[in-house]
C-alpha atoms as a PDB file:
ATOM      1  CA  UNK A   1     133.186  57.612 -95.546  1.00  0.00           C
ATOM      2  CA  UNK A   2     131.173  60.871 -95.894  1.00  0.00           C
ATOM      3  CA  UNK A   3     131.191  61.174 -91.726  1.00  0.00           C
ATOM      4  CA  UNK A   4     134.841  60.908 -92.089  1.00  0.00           C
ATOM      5  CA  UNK A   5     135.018  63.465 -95.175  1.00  0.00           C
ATOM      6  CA  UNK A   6     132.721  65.703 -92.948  1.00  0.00           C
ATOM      7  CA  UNK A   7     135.180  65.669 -89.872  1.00  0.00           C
ATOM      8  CA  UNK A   8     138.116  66.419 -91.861  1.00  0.00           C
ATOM      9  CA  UNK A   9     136.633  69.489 -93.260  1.00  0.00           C
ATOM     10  CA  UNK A  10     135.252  70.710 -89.777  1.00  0.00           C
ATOM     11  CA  UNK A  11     138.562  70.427 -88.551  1.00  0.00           C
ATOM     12  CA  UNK A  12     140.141  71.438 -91.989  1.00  0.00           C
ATOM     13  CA  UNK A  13     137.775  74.769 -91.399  1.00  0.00           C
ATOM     14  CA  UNK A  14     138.886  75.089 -87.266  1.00  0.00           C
ATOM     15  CA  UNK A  15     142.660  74.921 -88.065  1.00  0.00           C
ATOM     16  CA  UNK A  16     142.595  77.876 -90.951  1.00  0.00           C
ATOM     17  CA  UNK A  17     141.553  80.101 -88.008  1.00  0.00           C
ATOM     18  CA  UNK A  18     144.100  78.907 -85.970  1.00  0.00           C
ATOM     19  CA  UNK A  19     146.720  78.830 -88.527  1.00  0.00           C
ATOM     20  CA  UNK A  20     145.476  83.083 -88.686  1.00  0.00           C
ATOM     21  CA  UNK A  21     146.120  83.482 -85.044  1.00  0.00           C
ATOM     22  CA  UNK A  22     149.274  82.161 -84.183  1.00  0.00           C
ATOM     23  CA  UNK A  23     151.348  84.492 -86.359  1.00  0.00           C
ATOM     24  CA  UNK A  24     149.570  87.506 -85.289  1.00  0.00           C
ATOM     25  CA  UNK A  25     150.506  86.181 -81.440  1.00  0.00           C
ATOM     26  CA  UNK A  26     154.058  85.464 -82.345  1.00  0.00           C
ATOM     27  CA  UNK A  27     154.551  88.546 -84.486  1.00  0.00           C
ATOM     28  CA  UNK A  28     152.402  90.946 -81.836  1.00  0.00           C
ATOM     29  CA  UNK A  29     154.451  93.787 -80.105  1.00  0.00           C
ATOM     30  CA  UNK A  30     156.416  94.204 -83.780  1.00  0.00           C
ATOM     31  CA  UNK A  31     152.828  94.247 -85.331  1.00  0.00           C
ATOM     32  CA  UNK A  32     151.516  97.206 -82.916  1.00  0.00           C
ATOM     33  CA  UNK A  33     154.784  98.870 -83.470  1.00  0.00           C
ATOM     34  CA  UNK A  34     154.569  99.153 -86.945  1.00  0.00           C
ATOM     35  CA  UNK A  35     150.816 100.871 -87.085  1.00  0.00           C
ATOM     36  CA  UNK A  36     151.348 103.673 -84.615  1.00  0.00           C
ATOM     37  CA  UNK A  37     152.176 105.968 -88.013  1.00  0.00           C
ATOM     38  CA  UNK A  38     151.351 105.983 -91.601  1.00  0.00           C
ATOM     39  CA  UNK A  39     155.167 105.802 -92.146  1.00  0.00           C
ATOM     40  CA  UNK A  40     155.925 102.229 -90.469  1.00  0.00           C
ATOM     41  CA  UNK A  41     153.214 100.912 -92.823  1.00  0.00           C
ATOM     42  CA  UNK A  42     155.568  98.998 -95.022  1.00  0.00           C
ATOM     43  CA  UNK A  43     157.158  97.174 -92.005  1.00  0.00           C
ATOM     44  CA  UNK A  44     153.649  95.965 -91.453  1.00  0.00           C
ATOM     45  CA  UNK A  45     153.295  95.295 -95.004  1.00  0.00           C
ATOM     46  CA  UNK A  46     156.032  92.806 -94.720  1.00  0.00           C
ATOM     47  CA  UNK A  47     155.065  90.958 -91.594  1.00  0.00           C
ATOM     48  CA  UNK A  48     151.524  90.649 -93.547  1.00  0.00           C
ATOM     49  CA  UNK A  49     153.203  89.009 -96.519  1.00  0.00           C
ATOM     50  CA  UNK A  50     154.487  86.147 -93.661  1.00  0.00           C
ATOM     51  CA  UNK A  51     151.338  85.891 -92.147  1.00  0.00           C
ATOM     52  CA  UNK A  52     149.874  85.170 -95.552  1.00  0.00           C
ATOM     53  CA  UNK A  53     152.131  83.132 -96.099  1.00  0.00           C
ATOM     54  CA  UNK A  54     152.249  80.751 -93.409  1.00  0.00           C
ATOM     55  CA  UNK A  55     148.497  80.484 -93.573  1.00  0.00           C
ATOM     56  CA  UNK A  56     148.533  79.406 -97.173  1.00  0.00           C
ATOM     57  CA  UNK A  57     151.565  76.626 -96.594  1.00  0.00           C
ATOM     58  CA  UNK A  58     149.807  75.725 -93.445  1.00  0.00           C
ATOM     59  CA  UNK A  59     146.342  74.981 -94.922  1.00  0.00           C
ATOM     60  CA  UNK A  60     147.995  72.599 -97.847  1.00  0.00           C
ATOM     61  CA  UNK A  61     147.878  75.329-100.697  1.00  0.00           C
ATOM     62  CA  UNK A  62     150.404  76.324-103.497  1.00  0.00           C
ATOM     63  CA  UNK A  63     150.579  78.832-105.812  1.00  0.00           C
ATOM     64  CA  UNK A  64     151.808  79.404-109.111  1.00  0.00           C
ATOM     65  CA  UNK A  65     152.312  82.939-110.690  1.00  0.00           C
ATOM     66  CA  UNK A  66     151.993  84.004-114.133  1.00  0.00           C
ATOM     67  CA  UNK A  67     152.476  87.556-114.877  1.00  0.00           C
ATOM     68  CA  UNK A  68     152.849  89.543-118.091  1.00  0.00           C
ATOM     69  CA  UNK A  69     154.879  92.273-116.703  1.00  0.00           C
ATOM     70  CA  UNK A  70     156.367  93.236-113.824  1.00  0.00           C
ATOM     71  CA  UNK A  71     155.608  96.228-111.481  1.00  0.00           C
ATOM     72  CA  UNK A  72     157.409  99.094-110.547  1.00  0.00           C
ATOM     73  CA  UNK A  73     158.272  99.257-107.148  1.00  0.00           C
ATOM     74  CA  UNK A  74     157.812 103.252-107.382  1.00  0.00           C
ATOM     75  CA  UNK A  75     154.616 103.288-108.540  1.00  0.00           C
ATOM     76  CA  UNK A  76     151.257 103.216-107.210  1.00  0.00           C
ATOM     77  CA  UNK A  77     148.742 100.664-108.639  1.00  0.00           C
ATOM     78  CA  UNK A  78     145.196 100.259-108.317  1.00  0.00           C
ATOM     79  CA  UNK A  79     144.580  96.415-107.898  1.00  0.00           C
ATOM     80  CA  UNK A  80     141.538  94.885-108.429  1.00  0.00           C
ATOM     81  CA  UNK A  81     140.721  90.573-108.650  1.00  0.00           C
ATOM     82  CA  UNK A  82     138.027  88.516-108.708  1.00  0.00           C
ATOM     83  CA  UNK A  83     136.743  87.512-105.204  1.00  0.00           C
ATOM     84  CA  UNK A  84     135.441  83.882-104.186  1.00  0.00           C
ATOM     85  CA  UNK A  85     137.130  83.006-100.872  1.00  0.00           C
ATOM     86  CA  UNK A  86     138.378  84.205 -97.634  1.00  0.00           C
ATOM     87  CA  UNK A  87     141.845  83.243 -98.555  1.00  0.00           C
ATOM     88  CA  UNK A  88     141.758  85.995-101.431  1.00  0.00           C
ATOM     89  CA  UNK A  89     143.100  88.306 -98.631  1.00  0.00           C
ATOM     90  CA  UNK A  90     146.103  85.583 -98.279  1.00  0.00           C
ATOM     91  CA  UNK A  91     146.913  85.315-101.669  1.00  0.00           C
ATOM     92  CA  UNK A  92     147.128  89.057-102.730  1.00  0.00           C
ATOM     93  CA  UNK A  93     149.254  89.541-100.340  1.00  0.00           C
ATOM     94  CA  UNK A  94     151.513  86.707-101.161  1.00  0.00           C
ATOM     95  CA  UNK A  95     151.810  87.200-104.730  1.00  0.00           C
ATOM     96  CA  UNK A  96     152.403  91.456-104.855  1.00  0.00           C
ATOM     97  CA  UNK A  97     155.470  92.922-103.695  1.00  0.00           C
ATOM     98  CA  UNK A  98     154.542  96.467-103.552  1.00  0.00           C
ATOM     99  CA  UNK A  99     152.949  97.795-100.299  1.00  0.00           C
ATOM    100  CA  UNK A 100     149.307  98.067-100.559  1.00  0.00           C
ATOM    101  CA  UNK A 101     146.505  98.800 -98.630  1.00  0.00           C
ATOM    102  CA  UNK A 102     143.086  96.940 -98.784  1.00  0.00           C
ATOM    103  CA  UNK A 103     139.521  98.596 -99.711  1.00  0.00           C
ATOM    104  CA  UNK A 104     136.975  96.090 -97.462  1.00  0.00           C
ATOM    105  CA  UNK A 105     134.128  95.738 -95.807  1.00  0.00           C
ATOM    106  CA  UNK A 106     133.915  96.512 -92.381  1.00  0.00           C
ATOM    107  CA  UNK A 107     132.380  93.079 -90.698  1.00  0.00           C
ATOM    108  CA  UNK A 108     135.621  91.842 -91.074  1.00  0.00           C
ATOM    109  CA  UNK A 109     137.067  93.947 -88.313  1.00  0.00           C
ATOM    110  CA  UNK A 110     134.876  92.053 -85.998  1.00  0.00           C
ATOM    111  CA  UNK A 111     137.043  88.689 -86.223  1.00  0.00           C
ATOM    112  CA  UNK A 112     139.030  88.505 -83.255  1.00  0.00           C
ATOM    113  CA  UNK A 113     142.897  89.533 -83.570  1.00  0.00           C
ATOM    114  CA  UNK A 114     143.013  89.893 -87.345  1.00  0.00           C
ATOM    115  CA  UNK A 115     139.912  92.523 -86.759  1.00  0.00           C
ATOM    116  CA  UNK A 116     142.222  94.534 -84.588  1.00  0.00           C
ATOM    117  CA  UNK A 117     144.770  95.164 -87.289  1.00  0.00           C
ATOM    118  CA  UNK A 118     142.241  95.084 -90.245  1.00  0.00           C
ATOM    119  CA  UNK A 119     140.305  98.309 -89.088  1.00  0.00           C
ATOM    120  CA  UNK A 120     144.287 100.212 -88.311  1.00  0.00           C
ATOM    121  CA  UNK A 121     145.561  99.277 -92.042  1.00  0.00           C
ATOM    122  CA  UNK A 122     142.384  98.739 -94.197  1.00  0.00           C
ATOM    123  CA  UNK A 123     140.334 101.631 -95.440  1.00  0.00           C
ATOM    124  CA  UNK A 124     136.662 100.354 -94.446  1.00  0.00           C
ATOM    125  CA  UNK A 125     133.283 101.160 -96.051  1.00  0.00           C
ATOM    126  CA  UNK A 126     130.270 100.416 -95.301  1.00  0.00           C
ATOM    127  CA  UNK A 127     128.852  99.542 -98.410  1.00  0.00           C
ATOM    128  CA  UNK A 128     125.027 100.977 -97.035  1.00  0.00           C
ATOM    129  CA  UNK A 129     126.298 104.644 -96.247  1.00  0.00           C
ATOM    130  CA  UNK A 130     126.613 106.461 -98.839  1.00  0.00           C
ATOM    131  CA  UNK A 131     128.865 109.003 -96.442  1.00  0.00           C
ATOM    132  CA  UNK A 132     131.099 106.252 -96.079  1.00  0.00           C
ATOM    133  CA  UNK A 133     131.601 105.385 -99.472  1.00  0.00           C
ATOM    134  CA  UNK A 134     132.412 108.759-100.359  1.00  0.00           C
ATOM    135  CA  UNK A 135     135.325 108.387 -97.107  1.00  0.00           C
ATOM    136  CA  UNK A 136     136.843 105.973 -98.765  1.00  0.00           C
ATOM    137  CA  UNK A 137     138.125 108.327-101.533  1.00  0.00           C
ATOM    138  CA  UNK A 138     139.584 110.331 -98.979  1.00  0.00           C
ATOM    139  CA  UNK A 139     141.132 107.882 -97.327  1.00  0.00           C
ATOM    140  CA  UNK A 140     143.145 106.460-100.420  1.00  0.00           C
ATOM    141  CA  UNK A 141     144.133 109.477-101.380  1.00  0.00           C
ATOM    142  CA  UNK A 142     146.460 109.795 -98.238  1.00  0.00           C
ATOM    143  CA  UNK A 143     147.449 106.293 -99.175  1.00  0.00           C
ATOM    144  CA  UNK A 144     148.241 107.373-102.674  1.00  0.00           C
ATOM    145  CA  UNK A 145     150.103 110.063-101.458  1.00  0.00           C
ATOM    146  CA  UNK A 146     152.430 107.613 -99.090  1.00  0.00           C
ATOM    147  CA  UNK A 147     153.470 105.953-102.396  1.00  0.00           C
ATOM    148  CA  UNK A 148     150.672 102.739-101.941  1.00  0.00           C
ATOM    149  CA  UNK A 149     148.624 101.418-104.033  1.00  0.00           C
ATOM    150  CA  UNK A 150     145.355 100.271-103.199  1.00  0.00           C
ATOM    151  CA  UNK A 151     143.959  96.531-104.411  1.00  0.00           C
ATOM    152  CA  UNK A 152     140.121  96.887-104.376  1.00  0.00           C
ATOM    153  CA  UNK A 153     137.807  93.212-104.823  1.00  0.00           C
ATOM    154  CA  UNK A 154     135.047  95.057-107.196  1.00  0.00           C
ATOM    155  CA  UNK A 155     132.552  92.674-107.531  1.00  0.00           C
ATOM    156  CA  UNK A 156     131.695  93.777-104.075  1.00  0.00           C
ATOM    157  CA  UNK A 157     131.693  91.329-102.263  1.00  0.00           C
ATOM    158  CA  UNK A 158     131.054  87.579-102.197  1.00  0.00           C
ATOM    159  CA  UNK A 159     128.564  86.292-104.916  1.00  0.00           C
ATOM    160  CA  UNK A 160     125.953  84.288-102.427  1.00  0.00           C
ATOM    161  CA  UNK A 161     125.354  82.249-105.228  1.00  0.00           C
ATOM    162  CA  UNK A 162     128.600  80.271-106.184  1.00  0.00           C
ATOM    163  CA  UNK A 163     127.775  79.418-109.467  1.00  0.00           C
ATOM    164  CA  UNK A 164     128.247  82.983-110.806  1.00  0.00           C
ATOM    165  CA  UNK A 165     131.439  83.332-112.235  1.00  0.00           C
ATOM    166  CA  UNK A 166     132.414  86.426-112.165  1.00  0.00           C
ATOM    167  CA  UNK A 167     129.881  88.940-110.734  1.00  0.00           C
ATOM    168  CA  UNK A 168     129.539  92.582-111.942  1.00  0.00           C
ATOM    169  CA  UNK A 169     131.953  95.277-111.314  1.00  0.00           C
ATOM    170  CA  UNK A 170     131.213  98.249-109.376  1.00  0.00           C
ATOM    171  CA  UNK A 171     132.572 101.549-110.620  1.00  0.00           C
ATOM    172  CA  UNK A 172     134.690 102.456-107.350  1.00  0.00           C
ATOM    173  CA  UNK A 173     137.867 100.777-108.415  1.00  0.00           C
ATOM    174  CA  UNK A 174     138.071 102.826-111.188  1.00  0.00           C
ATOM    175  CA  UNK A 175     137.135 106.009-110.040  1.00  0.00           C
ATOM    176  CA  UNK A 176     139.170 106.134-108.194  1.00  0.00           C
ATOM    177  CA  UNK A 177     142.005 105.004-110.672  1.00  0.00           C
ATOM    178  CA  UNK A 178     140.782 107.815-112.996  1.00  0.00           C
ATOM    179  CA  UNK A 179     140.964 110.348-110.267  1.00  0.00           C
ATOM    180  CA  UNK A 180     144.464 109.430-109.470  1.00  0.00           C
ATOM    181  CA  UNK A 181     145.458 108.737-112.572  1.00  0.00           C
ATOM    182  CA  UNK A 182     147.108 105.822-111.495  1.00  0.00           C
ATOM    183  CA  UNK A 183     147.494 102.230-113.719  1.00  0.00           C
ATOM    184  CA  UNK A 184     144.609  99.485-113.295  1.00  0.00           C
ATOM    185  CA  UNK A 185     146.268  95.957-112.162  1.00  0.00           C
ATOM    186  CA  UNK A 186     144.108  92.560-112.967  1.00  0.00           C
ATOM    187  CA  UNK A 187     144.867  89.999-111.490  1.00  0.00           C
ATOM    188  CA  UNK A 188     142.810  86.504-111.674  1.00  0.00           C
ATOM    189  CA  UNK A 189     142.416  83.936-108.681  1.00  0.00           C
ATOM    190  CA  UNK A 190     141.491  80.442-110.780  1.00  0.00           C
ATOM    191  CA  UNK A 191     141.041  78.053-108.172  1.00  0.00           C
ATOM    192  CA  UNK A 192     140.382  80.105-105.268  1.00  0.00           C
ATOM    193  CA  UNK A 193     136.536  78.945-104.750  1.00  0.00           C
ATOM    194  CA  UNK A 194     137.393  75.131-105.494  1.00  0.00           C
ATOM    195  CA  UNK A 195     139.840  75.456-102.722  1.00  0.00           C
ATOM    196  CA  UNK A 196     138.509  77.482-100.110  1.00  0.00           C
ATOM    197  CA  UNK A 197     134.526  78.686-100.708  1.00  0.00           C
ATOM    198  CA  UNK A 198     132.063  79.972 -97.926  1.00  0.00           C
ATOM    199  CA  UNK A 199     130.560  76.976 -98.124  1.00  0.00           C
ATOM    200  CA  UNK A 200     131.812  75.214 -95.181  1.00  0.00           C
ATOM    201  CA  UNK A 201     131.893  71.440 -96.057  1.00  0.00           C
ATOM    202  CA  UNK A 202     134.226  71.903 -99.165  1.00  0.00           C
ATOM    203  CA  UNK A 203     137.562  72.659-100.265  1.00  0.00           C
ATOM    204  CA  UNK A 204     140.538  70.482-100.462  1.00  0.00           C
ATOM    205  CA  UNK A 205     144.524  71.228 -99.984  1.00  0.00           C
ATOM    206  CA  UNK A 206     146.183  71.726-103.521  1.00  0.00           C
ATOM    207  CA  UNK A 207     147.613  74.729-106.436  1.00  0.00           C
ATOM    208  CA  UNK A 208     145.737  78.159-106.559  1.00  0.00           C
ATOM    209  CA  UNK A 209     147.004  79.972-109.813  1.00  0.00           C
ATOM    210  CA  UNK A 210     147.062  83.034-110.650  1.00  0.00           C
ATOM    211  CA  UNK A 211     147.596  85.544-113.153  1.00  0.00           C
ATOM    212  CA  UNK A 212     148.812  89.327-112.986  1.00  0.00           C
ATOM    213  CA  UNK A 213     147.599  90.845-116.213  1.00  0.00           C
ATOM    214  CA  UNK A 214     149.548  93.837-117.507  1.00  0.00           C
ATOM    215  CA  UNK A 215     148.697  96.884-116.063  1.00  0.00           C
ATOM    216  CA  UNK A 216     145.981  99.217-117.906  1.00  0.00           C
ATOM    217  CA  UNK A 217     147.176 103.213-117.931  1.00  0.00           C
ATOM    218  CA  UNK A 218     144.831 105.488-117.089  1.00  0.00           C
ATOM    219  CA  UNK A 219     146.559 108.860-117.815  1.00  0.00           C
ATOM    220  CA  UNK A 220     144.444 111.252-119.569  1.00  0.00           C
ATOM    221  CA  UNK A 221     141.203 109.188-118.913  1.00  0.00           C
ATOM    222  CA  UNK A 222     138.338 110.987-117.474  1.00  0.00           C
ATOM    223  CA  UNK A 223     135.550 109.879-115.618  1.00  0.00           C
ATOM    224  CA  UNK A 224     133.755 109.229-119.058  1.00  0.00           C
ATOM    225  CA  UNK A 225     135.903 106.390-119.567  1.00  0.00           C
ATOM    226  CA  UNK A 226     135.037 104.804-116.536  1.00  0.00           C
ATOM    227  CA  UNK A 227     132.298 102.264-118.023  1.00  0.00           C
ATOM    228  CA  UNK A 228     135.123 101.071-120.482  1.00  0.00           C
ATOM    229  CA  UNK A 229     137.972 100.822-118.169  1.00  0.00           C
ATOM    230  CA  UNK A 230     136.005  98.939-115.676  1.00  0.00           C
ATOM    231  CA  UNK A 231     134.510  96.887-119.284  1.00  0.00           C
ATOM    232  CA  UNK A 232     137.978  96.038-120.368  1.00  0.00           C
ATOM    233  CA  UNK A 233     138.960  94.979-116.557  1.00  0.00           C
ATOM    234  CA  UNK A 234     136.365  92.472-116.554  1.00  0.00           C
ATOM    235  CA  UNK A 235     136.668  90.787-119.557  1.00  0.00           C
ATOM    236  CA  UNK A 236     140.061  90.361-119.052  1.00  0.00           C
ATOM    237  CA  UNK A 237     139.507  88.702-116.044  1.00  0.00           C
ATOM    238  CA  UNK A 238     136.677  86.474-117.260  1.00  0.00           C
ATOM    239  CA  UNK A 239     138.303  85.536-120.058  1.00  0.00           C
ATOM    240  CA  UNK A 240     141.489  83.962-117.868  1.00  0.00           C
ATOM    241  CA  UNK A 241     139.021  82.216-115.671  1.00  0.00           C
ATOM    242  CA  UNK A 242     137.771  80.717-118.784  1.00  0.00           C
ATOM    243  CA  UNK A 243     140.833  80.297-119.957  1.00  0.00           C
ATOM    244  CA  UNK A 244     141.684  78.563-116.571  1.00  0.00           C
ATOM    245  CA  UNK A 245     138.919  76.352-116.215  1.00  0.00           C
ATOM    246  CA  UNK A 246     138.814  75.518-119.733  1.00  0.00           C
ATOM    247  CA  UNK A 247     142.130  73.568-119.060  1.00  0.00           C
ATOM    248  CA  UNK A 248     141.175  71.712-116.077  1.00  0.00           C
ATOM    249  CA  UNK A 249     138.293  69.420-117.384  1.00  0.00           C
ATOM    250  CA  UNK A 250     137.921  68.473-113.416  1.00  0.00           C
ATOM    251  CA  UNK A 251     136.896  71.848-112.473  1.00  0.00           C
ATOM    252  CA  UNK A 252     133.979  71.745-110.938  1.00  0.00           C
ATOM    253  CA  UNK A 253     133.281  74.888-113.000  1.00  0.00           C
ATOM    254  CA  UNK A 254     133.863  74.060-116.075  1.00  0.00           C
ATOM    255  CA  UNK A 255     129.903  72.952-117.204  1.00  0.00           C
ATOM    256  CA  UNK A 256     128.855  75.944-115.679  1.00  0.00           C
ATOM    257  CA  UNK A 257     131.025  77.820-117.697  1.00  0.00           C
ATOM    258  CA  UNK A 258     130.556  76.447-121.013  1.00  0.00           C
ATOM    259  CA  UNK A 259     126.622  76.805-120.516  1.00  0.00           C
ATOM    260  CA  UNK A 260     127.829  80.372-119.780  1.00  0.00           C
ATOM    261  CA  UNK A 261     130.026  80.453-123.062  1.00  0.00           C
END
């Protein structure tokens, strides 16, 4: 039984790679079209959302939404989310409407295909230079300027050890939200790591839920209000993944978290 549990997931783990390539074939010369300017960025926007999409679907996930409010379409957002799993990327862009671009790291630009189009649309740091962090503000604020908003994963990165909940914040996200005194978005992934972690023999097909918190103005904030912005951001986001795993005595969370609690 476990061989048989172990060749389902290898192949499980082979097929969400080939479930990310066969849109960006299909959807190719439209793709390349719409990143020669700034402007056609929406268009790729779009054809994102479908690749995300299809990915999701194809790999046995469903999602359910809960949000408090809705956002404006006019507006530009800073979004920020916890971050377990690869399929994060997916299911940001399948659950918010407005155009946005992505703050990453830059090893993802090696993967073929989705690399190519990663390092055109993404603003990339390298999280060792400081030179390049300090590019990254000046690449959002063209962004900004376009009328996106910007979704930013500030934990960092990947916790290497999965039994951290919710790792600490880093102050970019909200920097930069002060600087551009634009509104903070939560939003909370609660089954993301049960369904898709970087470990490679786990994960199963079923519902990813999330939550879009109301969004948290930053107008008149300065940058001493950074440690409680970015303090308020992540205890509302801890607190829904507690309040997520809390309900779903099967988590394989949930002891972790009450020893937490």
């Amino acid at each position: 039984m476990k061989i048989i549990t172990s060749i389902f997931w290898i192949l499980w783990r082979i097929w969400f790679y080939v479930l990310m390539a066969i849109p960006i074939l299909i959807l190719f010369p439209f793709l390349v079209l719409s990143i020669l300017s700034y402007k056609s960025y929406p268009y790729f926007f779009k054809m994102a959302r479908i690749w995300a999409k299809f990915i999701l679907f194809g790999m046995g996930f469903y999602y359910k939404i809960e949000k408090e409010s809705q956002l404006d379409p006019k507006k530009s957002y800073m979004i920020v989310a916890n971050h377990t799993s690869m399929t994060d990327i997916m299911l940001m862009l399948a659950v918010v409407k407005n155009p946005f671009v992505f703050v990453g790291k830059q090893e993802l630009a090696k993967i073929p295909l989705f690399g190519f189009f990663y390092k055109r649309t993404c603003i990339l740091v390298d999280r060792n230079c400081s030179k390049s962090k300090n590019d990254v503000f000046k690449k959002a604020q063209k962004r900004l300027n376009m009328g996106l908003s910007v979704c930013i994963f500030p934990e960092g990165g990947v916790p290497d050890d999965e039994s951290i909940i919710l790792d600490t914040f880093k102050d970019g996200a909200f920097r930069l939200a002060i600087d551009h005194q634009i509104p903070i978005v939560p939003i909370t992934f609660g089954d993301n790591k049960k369904r898709f972690s970087y470990t490679f023999f786990s994960g199963s097909p079923g519902l990813m839920r999330v939550k879009i918190h109301s969004p948290i103005e930053t107008k008149g904030k300065t940058s001493l209000d950074r440690k409680n912005l970015r303090e308020m951001t992540y205890g509302i986001i801890l607190n829904q993944l507690l309040h997520f795993n809390f309900k779903n005595d099967n988590s394989p969370l949930n002891t972790t978290l009450k020893k937490q609690v």
